[in-house]
Protein backbone atom coordinates (compact mmCIF):
# COMPACT_ATOMS: atom_id res chain seq x y z
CA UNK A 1 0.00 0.00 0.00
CA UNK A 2 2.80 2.80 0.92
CA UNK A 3 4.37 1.83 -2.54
CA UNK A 4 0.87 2.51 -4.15
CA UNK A 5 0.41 5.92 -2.42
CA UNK A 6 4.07 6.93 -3.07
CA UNK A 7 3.71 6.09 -7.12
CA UNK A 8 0.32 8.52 -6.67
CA UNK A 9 1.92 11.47 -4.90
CA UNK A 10 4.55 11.17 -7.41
CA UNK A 11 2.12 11.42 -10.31
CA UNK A 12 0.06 13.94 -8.87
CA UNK A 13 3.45 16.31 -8.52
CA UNK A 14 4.58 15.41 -12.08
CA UNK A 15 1.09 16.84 -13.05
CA UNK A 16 0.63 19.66 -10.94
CA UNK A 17 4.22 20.91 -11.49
CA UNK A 18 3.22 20.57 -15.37
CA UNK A 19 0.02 22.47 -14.62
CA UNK A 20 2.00 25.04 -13.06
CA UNK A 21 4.36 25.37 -15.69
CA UNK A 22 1.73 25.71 -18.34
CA UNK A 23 0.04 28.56 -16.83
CA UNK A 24 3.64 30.48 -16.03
CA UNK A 25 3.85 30.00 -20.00
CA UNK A 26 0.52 31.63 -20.74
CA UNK A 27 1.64 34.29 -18.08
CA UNK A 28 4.48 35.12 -19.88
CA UNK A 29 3.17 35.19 -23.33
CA UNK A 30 0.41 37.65 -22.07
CA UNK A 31 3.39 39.90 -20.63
CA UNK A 32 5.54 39.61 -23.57
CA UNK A 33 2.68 40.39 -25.77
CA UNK A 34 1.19 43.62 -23.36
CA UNK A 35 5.12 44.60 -23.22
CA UNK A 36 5.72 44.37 -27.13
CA UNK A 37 2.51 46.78 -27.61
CA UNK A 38 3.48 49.51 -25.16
CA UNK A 39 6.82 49.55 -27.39
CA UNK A 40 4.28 49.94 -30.41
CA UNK A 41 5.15 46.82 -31.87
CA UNK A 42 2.72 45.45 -34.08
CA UNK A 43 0.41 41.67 -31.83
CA UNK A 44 0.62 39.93 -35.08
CA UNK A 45 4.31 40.06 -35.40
CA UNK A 46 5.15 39.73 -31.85
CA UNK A 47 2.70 36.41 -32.13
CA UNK A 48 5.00 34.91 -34.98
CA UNK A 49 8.21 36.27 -33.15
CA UNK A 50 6.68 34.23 -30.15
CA UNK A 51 5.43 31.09 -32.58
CA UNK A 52 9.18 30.93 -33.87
CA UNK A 53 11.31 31.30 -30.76
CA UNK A 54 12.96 35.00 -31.67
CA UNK A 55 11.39 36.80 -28.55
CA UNK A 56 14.25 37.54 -26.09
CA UNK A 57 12.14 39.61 -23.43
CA UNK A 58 11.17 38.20 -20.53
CA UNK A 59 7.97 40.21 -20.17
CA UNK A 60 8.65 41.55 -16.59
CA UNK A 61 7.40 45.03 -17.96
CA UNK A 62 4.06 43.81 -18.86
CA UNK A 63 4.27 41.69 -15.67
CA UNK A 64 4.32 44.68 -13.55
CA UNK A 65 1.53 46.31 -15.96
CA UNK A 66 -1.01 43.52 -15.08
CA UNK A 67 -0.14 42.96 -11.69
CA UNK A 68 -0.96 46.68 -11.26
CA UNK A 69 -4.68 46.30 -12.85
CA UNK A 70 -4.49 43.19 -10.42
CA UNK A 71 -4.89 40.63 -13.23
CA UNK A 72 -2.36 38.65 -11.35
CA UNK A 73 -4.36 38.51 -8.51
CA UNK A 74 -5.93 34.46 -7.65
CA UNK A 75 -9.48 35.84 -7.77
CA UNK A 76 -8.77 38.13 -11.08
CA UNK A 77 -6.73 35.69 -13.01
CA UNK A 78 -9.01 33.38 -15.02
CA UNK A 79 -5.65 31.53 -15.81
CA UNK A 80 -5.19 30.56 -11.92
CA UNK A 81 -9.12 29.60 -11.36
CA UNK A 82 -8.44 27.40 -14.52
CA UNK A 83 -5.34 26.09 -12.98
CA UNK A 84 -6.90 25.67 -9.21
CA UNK A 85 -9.55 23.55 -11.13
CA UNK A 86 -7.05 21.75 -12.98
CA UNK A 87 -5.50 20.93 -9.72
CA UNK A 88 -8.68 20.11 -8.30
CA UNK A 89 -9.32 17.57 -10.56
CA UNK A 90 -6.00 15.81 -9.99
CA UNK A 91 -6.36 15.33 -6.69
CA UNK A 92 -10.30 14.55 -6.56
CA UNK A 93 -8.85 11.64 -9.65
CA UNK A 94 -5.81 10.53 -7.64
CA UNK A 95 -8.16 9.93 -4.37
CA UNK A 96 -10.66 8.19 -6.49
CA UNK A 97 -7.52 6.21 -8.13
CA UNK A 98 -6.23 5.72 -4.10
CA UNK A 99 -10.11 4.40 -3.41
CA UNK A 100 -9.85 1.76 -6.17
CA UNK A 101 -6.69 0.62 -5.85
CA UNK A 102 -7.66 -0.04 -2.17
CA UNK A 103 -10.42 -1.27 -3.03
CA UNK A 104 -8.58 -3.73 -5.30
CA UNK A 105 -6.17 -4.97 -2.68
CA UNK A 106 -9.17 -5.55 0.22
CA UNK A 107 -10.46 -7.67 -2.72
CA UNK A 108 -7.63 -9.65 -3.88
CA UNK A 109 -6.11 -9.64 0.15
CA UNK A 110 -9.95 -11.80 0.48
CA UNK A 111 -9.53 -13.76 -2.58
CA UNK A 112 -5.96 -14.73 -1.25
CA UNK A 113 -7.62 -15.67 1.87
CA UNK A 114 -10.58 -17.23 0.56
CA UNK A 115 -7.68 -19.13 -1.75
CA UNK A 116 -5.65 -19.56 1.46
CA UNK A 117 -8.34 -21.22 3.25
CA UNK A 118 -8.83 -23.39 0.46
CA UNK A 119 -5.52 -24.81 0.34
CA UNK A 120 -5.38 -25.21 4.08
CA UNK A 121 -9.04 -27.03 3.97
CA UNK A 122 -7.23 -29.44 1.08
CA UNK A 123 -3.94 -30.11 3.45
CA UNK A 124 -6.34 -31.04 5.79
CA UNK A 125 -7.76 -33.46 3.96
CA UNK A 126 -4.63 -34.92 2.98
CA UNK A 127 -3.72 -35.44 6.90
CA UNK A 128 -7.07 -36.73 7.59
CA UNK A 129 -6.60 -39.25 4.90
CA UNK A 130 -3.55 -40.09 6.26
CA UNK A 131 -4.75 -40.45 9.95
CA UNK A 132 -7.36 -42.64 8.46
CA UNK A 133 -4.14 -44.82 7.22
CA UNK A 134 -4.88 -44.27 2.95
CA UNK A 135 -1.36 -43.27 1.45
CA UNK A 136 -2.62 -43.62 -1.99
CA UNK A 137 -3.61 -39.89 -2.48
CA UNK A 138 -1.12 -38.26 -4.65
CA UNK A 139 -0.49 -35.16 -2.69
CA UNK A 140 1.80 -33.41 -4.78
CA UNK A 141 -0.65 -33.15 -7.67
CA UNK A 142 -3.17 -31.74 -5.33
CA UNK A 143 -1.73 -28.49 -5.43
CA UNK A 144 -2.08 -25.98 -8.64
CA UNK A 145 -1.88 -22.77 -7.09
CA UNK A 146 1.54 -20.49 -7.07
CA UNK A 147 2.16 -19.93 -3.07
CA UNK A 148 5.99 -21.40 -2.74
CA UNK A 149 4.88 -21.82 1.07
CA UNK A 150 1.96 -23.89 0.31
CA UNK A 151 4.49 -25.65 -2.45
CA UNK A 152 6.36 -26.50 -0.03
CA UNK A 153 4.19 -28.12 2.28
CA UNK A 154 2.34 -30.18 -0.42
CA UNK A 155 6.00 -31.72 -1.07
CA UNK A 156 6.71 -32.22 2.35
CA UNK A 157 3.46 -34.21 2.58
CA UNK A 158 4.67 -36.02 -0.18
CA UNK A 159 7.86 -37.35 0.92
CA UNK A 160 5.71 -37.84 4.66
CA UNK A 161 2.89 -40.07 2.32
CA UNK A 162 6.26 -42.11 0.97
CA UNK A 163 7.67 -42.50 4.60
CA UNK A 164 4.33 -43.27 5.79
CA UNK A 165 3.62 -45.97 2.75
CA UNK A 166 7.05 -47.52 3.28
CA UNK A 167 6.42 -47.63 7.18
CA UNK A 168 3.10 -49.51 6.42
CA UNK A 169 4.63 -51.61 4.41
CA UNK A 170 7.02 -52.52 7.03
CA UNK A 171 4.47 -53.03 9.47
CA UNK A 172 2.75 -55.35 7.34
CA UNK A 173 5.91 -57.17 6.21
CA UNK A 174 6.88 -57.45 10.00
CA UNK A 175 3.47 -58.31 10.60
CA UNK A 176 3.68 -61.58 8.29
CA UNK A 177 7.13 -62.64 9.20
CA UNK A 178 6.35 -62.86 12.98
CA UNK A 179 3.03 -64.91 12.16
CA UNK A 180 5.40 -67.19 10.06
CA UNK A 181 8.09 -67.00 12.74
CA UNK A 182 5.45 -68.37 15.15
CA UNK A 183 4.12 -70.85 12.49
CA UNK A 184 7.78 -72.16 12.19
CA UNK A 185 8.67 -72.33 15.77
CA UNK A 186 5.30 -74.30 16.78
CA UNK A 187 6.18 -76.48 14.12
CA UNK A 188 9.88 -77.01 15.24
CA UNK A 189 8.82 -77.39 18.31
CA UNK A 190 6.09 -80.02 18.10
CA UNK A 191 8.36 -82.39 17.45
CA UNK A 192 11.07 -82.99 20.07
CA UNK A 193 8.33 -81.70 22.84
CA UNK A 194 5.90 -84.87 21.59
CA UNK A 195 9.08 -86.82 21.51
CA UNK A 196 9.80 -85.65 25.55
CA UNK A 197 6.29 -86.19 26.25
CA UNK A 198 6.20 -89.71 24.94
CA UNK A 199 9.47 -90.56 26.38
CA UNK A 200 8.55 -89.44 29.95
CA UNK A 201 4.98 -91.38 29.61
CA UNK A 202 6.81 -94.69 29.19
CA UNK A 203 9.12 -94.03 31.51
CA UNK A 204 6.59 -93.64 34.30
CA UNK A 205 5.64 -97.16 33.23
CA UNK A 206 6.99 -99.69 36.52
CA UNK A 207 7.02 -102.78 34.28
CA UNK A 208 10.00 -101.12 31.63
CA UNK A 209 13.78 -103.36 31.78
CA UNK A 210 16.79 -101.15 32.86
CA UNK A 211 18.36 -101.47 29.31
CA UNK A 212 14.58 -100.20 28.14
CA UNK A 213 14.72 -97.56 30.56
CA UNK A 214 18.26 -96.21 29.80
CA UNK A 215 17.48 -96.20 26.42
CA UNK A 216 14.66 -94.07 26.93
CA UNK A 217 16.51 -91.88 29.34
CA UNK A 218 19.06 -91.59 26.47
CA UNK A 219 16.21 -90.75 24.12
CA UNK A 220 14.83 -87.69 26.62
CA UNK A 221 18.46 -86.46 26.65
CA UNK A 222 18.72 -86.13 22.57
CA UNK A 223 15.56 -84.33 22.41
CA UNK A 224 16.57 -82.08 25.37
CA UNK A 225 20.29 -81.32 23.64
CA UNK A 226 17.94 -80.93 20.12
CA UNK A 227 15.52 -78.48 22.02
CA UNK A 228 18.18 -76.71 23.95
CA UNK A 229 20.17 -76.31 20.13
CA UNK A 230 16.48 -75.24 18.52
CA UNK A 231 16.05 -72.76 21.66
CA UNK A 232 19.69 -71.47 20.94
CA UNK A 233 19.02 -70.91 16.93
CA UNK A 234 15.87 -69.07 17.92
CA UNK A 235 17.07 -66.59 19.88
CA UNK A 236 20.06 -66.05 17.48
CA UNK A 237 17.17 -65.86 14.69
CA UNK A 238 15.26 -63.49 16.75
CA UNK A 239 17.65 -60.92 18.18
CA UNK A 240 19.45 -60.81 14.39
CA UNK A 241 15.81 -59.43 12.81
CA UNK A 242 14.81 -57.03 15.78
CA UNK A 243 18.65 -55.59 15.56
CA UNK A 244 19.88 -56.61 18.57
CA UNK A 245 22.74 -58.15 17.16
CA UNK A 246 24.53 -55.21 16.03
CA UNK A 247 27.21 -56.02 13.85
CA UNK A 248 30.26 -53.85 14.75
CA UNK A 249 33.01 -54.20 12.18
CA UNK A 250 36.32 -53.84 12.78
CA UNK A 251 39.57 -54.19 10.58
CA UNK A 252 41.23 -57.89 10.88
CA UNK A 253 42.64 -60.43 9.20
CA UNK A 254 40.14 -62.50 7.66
CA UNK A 255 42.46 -65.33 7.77
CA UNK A 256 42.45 -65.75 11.25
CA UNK A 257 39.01 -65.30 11.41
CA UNK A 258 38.71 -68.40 9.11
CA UNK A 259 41.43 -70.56 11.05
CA UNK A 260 39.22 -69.79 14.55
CA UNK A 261 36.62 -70.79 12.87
CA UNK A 262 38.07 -74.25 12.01
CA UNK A 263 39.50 -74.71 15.71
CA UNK A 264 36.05 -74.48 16.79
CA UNK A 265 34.59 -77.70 14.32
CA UNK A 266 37.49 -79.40 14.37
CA UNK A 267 36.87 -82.20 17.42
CA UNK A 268 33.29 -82.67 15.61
CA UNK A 269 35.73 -83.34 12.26
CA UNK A 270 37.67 -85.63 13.91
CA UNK A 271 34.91 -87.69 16.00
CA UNK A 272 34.36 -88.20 11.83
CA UNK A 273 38.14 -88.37 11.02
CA UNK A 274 37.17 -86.22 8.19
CA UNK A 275 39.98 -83.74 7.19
CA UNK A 276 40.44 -80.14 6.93
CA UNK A 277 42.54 -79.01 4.26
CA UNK A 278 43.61 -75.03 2.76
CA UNK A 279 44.50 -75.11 -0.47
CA UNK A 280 46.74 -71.80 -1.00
CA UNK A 281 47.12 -70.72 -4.78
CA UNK A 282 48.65 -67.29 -3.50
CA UNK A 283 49.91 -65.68 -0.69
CA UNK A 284 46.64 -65.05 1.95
CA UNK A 285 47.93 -63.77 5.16
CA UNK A 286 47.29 -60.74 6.18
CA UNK A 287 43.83 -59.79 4.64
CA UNK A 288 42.75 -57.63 6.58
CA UNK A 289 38.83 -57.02 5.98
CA UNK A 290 35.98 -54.53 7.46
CA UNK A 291 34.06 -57.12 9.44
CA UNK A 292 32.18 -58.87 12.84
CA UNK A 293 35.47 -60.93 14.01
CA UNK A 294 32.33 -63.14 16.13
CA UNK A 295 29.43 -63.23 13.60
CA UNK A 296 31.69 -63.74 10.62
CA UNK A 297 33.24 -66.78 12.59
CA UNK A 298 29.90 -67.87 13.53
CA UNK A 299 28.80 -67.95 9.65
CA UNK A 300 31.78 -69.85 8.67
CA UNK A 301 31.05 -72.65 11.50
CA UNK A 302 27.73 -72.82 10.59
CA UNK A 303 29.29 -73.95 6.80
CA UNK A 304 31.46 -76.42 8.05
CA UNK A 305 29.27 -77.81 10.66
CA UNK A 306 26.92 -78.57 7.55
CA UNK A 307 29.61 -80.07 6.12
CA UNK A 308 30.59 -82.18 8.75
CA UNK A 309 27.35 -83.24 9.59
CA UNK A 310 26.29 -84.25 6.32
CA UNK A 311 29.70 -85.99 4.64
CA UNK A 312 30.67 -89.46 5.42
CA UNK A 313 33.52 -90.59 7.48
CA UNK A 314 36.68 -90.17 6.35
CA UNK A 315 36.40 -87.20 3.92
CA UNK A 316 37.66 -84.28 3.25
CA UNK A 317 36.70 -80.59 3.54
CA UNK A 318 38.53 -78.31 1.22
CA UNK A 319 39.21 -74.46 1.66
CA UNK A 320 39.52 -72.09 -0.61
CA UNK A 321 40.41 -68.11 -0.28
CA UNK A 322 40.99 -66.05 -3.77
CA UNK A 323 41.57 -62.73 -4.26
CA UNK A 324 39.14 -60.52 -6.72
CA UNK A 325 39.25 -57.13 -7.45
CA UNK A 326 36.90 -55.77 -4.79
CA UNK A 327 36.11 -58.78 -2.66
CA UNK A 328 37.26 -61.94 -1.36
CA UNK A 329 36.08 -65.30 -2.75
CA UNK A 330 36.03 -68.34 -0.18
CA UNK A 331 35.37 -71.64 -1.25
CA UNK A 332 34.11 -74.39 1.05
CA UNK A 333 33.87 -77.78 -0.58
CA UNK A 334 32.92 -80.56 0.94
CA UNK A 335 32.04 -84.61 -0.13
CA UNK A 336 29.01 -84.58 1.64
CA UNK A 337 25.37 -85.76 0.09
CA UNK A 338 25.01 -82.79 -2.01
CA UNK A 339 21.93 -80.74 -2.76
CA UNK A 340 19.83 -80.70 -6.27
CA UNK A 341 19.46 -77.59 -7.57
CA UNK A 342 15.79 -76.67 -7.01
CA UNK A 343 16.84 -76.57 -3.49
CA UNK A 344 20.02 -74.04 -3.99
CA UNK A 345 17.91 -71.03 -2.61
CA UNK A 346 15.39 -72.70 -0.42
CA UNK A 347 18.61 -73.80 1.88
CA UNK A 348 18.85 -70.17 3.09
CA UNK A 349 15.40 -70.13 4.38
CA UNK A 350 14.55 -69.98 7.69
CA UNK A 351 14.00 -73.83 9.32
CA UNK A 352 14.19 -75.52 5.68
CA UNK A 353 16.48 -78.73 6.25
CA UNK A 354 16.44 -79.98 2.70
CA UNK A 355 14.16 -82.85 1.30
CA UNK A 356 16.56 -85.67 1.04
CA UNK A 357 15.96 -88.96 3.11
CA UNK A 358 19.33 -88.64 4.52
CA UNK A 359 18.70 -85.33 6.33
CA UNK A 360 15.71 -86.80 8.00
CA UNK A 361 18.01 -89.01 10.37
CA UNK A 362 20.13 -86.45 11.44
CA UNK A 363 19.30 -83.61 13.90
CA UNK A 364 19.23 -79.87 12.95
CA UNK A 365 17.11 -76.65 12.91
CA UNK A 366 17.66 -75.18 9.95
CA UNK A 367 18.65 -72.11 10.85
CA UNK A 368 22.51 -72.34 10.48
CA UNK A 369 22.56 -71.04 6.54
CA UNK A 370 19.75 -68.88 7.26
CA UNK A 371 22.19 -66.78 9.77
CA UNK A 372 25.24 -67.16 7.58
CA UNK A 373 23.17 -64.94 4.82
CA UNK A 374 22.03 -62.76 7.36
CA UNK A 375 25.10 -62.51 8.67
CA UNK A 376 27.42 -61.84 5.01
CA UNK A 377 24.43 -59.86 3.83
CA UNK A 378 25.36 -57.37 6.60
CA UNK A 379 28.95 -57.12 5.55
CA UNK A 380 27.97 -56.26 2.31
CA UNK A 381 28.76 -59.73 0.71
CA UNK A 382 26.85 -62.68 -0.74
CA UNK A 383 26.68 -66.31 0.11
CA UNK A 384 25.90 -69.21 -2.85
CA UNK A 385 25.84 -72.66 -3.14
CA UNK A 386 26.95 -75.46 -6.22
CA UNK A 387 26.33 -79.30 -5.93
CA UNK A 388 26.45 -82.63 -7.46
CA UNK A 389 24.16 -85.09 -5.73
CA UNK A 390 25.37 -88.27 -7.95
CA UNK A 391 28.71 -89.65 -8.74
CA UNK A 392 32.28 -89.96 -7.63
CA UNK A 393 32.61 -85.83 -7.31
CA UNK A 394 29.42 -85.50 -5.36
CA UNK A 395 28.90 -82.65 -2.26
CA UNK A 396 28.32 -79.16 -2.47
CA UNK A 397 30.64 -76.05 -2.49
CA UNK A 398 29.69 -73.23 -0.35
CA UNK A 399 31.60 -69.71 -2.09
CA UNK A 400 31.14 -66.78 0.30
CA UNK A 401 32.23 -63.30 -1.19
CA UNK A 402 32.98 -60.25 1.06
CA UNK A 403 33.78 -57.07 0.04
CA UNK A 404 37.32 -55.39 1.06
CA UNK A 405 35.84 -52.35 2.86
């Protein structure tokens, strides 16, 4: 508003100050003219003199003539009433310019209000659709007004609708792998506690033999070790999908991560006199990689523990380390059963022991492979399987790539 009523007083000035230097014009030419005839020249010629720019005079003589028959004088001077009017009407305009252009802004200040209001009614909306949990409104082609502000906010909602979709979407994918979780653990469970059960009903029988009775006894031990090993897994399965394991790299050899690794299996080898061998194609010691000393150790155990558990006596397990351009390759081979190749994924599932009759007699959970991908994925790398279930080269390869850093 102050820039609208400076541009007026400005105009107004510009006008008046012409007005005013019109009639100081017509004031002169009167003088010049009244002057010019006292001197007895002729009006004509002192008109053209006028016309064409020659007059030098000033007219202060006829000045002084006029002023002394007062034609000078506000109230004498038809010349000033005409420019008092003149005046007149550029102010009584400028205030009727003033009273429309504030007339325009109270209009447009309503319509931005009315606007305003609008756009606030809509961003409701939005939030009460989102309270009411529907993401699928596209927010940011909601808006088609110019206010930056309200720009703003609509794509702020936006990105909030994306957080809020991927947050449902987490909720609901949390939502369905704790239901399976459950599904799985009732399942694993069923088993050795109907097992315990059983065992402990005949063994409150008085009529069982001692051998019948320690062999029962030994039975309620298995499933105890097998429930106490399941219990173990779970917990590990658990705590690794809520984050409470928190892996915590740190920069060591990789190496001797591997060798610990092999101390730790390496009775359950040898109850199996199955052998442990590196095979070294190039100098490997000190690698030192970005990663979990304990969890990476605990993936590798889990891989030889499979291959252990499934490879006959005698064997061998083979280890391989190679180094790529951005990651290490490990290789561990083993001459166990093997596993056909619409299994190679379904391994790494959670609980999934494999459909081979083999498997069936000896104990497990499931979840060791399951935890080794969890556990690489974390660092970055990748965990894959190849296998031969038939002939003289059968068992499966386990090759494990981590990154460098």
């Amino acid at each position: 508003m102050l820039v609208g009523i400076l541009i007026l007083i400005i105009i107004d000035s510009v006008l008046i100050q012409i007005q005013m230097r019109n009639y100081k014009e017509k004031i002169q030419i009167l003088s010049v003219m009244i002057e010019e005839q006292e001197k007895g020249a002729e009006d004509i010629k002192t008109a053209v003199e006028l016309l064409k720019g020659m007059q030098k005079s000033e007219g202060e003589i006829g000045r002084r003539i006029l002023k002394s028959y007062g034609y000078l004088s506000q109230q004498e001077n038809w010349y000033s009433l005409e420019l008092k009017q003149d005046i007149g009407k550029i102010i009584l305009l400028s205030v009727i310019l003033f009273s429309l252009y504030l007339l325009s802004l109270a209009f447009f200040y309503k319509l931005s209000i009315l606007q305003k209001h609008k756009e606030l009614k809509e961003i409701s909306k939005v939030l009460e659709h989102f309270q009411k949990r529907n993401y699928d409104l596209e927010v940011e082609k909601e808006y088609l007004g110019n206010d930056r502000i309200i720009e703003q906010i609509y794509q702020q909602l936006e990105v909030l609708r994306e957080m809020l979709l991927l947050d449902n979407e987490k909720l609901a994918k949390e939502k369905e792998e704790t239901k399976s979780l459950v599904t799985d653990i009732s399942h694993q469970l069923k088993t050795p506690v109907t097992g315990l059960k059983t065992c402990f009903e005949i063994l409150q029988q008085n009529n069982l033999k001692i051998e019948e009775r320690e062999e029962f006894q030994a039975q309620c031990n298995r499933q105890l070790m097998g429930l106490e090993t399941l219990v173990e897994a779970l917990l590990n399965i658990s705590r690794m999908e809520t984050g409470m394991i928190q892996i915590k790299k740190e920069l060591a050899d990789i190496l001797e991560t591997l060798v610990s690794a092999v101390n730790r299996v390496y009775l359950k080898a040898e109850g199996k006199q199955i052998s442990i061998k590196f095979e070294e194609t190039e100098d490997l010691c000190n690698i030192n990689i970005l990663h979990d000393v304990k969890w990476v150790c605990e993936a590798f155990i889990n891989i030889l523990e499979n291959a252990i558990k499934y490879s006959q006596n005698g064997t061998i397990i083979f280890i391989r380390m190679m180094k790529r351009t951005s990651f290490l390759r490990i290789e561990i081979q083993d001459q166990g059963i093997g596993i056909s190749k619409g299994e190679y994924h379904k391994i790494f599932k959670r609980f999934y022991r494999g459909q081979a009759p083999e498997i069936e007699k000896i104990e497990g959970s499931g979840v060791g492979l399951y935890l080794t991908r969890e556990i690489i994925g974390r660092h970055g790398g990748s965990v894959t399987v190849s296998s031969r279930c038939k002939g003289p080269n059968k068992g499966s390869t386990f090759i494990i790539q981590i990154p460098y850093c």
